[in-house]
Protein backbone atom coordinates (compact mmCIF):
# COMPACT_ATOMS: atom_id res chain seq x y z
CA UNK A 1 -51.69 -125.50 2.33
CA UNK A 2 -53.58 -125.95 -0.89
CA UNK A 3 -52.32 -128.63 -3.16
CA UNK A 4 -52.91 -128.55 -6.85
CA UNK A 5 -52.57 -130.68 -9.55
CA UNK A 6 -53.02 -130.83 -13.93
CA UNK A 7 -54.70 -134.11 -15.12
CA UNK A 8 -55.93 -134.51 -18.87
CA UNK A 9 -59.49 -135.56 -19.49
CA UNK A 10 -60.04 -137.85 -22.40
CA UNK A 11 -63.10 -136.40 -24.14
CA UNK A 12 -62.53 -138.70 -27.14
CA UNK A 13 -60.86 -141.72 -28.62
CA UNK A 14 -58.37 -139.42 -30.76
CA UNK A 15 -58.12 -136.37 -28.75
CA UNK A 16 -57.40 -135.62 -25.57
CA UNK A 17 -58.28 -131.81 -22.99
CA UNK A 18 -55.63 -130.99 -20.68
CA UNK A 19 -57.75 -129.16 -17.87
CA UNK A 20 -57.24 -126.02 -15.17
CA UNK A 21 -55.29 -126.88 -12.30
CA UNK A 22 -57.50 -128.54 -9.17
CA UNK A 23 -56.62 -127.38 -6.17
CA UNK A 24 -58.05 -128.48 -2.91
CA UNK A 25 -58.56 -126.49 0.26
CA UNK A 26 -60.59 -127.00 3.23
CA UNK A 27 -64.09 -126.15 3.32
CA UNK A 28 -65.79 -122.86 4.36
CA UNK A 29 -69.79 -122.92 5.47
CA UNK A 30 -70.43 -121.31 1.91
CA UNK A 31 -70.12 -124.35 0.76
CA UNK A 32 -72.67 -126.46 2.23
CA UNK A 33 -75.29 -126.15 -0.27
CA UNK A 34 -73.27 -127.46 -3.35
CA UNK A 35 -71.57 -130.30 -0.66
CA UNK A 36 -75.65 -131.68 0.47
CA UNK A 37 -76.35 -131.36 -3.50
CA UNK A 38 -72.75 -133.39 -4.73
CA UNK A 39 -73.68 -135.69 -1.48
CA UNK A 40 -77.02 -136.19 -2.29
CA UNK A 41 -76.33 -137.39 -5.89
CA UNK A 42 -73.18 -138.55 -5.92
CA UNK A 43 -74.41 -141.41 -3.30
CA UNK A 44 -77.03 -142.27 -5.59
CA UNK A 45 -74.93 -142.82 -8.38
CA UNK A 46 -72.46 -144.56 -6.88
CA UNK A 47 -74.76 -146.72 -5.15
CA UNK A 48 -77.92 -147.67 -7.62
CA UNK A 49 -78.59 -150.87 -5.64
CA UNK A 50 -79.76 -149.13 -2.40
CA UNK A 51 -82.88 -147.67 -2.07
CA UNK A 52 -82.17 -143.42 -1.70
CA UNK A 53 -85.71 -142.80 -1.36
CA UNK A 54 -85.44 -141.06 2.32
CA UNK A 55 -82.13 -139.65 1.30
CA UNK A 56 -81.98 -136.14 1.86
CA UNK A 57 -79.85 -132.96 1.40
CA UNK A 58 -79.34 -132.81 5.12
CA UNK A 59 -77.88 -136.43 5.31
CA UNK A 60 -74.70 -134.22 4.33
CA UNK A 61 -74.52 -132.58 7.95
CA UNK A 62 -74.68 -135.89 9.71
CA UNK A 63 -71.95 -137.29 7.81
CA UNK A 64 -69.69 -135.16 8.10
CA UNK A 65 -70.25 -134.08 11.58
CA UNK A 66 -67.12 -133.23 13.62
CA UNK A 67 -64.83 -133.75 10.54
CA UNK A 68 -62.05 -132.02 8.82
CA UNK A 69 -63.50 -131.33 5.16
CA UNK A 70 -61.59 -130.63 2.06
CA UNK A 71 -62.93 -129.65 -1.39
CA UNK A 72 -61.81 -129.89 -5.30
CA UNK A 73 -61.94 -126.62 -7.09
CA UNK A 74 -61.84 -126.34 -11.02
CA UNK A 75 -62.14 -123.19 -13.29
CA UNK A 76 -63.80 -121.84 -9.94
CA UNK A 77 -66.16 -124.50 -9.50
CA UNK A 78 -66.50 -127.37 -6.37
CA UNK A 79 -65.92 -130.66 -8.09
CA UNK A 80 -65.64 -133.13 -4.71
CA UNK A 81 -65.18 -133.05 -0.94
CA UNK A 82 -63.43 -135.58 1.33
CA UNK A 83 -64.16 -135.89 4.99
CA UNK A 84 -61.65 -137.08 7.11
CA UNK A 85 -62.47 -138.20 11.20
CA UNK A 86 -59.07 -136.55 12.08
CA UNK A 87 -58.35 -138.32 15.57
CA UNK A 88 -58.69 -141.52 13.67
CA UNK A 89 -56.81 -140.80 10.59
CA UNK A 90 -60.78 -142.18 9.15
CA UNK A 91 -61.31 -141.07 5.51
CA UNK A 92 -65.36 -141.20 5.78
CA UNK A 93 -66.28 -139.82 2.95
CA UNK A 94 -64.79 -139.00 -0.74
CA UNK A 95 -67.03 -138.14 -3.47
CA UNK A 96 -67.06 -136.15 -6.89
CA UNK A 97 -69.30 -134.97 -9.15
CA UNK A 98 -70.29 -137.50 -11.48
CA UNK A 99 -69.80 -134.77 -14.84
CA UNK A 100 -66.21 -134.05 -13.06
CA UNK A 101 -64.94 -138.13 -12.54
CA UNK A 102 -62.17 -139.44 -14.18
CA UNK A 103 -60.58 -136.00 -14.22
CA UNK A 104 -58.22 -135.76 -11.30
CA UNK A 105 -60.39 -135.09 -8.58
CA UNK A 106 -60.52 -138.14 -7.00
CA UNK A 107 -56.73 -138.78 -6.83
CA UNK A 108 -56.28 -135.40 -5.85
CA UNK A 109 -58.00 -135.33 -2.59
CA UNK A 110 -57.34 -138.82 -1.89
CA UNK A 111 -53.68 -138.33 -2.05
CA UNK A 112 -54.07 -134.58 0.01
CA UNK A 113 -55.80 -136.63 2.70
CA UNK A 114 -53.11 -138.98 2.99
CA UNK A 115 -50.51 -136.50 3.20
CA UNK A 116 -51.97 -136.00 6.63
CA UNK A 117 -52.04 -138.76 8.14
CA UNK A 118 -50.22 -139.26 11.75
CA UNK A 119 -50.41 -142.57 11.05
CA UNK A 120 -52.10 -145.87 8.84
CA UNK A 121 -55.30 -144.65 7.25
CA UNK A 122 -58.71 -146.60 7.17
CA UNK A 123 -62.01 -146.42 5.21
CA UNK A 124 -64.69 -148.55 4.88
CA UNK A 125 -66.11 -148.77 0.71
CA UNK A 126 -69.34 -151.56 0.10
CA UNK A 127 -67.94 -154.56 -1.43
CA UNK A 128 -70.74 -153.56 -4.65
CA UNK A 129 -68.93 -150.43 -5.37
CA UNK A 130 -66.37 -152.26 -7.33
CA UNK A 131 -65.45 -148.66 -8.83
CA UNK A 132 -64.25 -147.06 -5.52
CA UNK A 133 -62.97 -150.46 -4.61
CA UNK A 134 -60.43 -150.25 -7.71
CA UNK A 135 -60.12 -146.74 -7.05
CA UNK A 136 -58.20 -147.11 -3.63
CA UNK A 137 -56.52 -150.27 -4.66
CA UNK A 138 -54.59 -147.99 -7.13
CA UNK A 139 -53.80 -145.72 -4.38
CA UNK A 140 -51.89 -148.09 -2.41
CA UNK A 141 -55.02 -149.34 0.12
CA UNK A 142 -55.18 -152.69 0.73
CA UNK A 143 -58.48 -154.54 1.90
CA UNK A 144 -57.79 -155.73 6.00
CA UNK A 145 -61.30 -157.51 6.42
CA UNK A 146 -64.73 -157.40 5.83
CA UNK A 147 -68.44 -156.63 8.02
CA UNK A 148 -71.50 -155.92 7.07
CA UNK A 149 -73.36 -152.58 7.63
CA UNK A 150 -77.06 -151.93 6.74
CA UNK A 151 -76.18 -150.74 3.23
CA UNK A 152 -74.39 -154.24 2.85
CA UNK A 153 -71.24 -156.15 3.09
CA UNK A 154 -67.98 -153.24 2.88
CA UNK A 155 -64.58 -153.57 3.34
CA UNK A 156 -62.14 -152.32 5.88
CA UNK A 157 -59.17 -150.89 4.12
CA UNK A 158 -55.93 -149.19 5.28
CA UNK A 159 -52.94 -146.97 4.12
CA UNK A 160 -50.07 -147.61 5.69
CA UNK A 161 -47.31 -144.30 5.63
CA UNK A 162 -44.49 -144.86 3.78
């Protein structure tokens, strides 16, 4: 099943883009290069405070290890990837490009991920990315408790199925 969706970009104060369709589908191998590049970068923005110095392209493989991926597609381009620890109903990873956020991505995947869940959904998000924090407060997440990992303090979060 690939699920699509139209979301408008504001490019300006007055005017407004309304942009192709996203659709999201699950990965293929091709895409590996693009995903270690988005992975690579998209960490580091999202996370300025840790040091990304030993961060490499192949950090992607680790992560996502044994997990059901899913990318955003745009005017034939890969915008984001989710990875999802299946058995778990674990949402690991969600990232998209930084030149593609605020367009529809985000919401996109994250709601095609919970579409699949057996049962509640969890993820754990650092307490300092107040961003992503927001981001799955919006989407109906709610924070369970809190630990600390060596990137610092995150939150456990769930989705409970409606």
């Amino acid at each position: 099943m690939i699920l699509t969706g139209k979301f408008s970009k504001r490019t300006t104060g007055i005017f407004s883009i309304t942009a192709d369709p996203i659709t999201v589908r699950l990965w293929q191998e091709s895409d590996r290069p693009f995903l270690r590049t988005l992975f690579l970068q998209a960490r580091r923005k999202a996370w300025p405070w840790l040091d990304s110095a030993d961060w490499k392209l192949e950090d992607f493989d680790a992560a996502t290890r044994d997990e059901q991926i899913w990318v955003a597609m745009q005017n034939g381009h890969r915008v984001g990837f989710a990875s999802v620890w299946s058995n778990d109903n674990f949402l690991h990873n969600l990232f998209v490009d930084p030149q593609y956020q605020g367009g529809g991505a985000g919401s996109l995947m994250l709601e095609h991920v919970q579409q699949r869940f057996t049962s509640t959904g969890s993820l754990k998000c650092l307490v300092r990315n107040e961003r992503a924090v927001a981001f799955y407060q919006r989407h109906g997440w709610h924070i369970e408790a809190t630990g600390d990992s060596p990137d610092g303090e995150y939150y456990l979060m769930h989705y409970r199925l409606r």
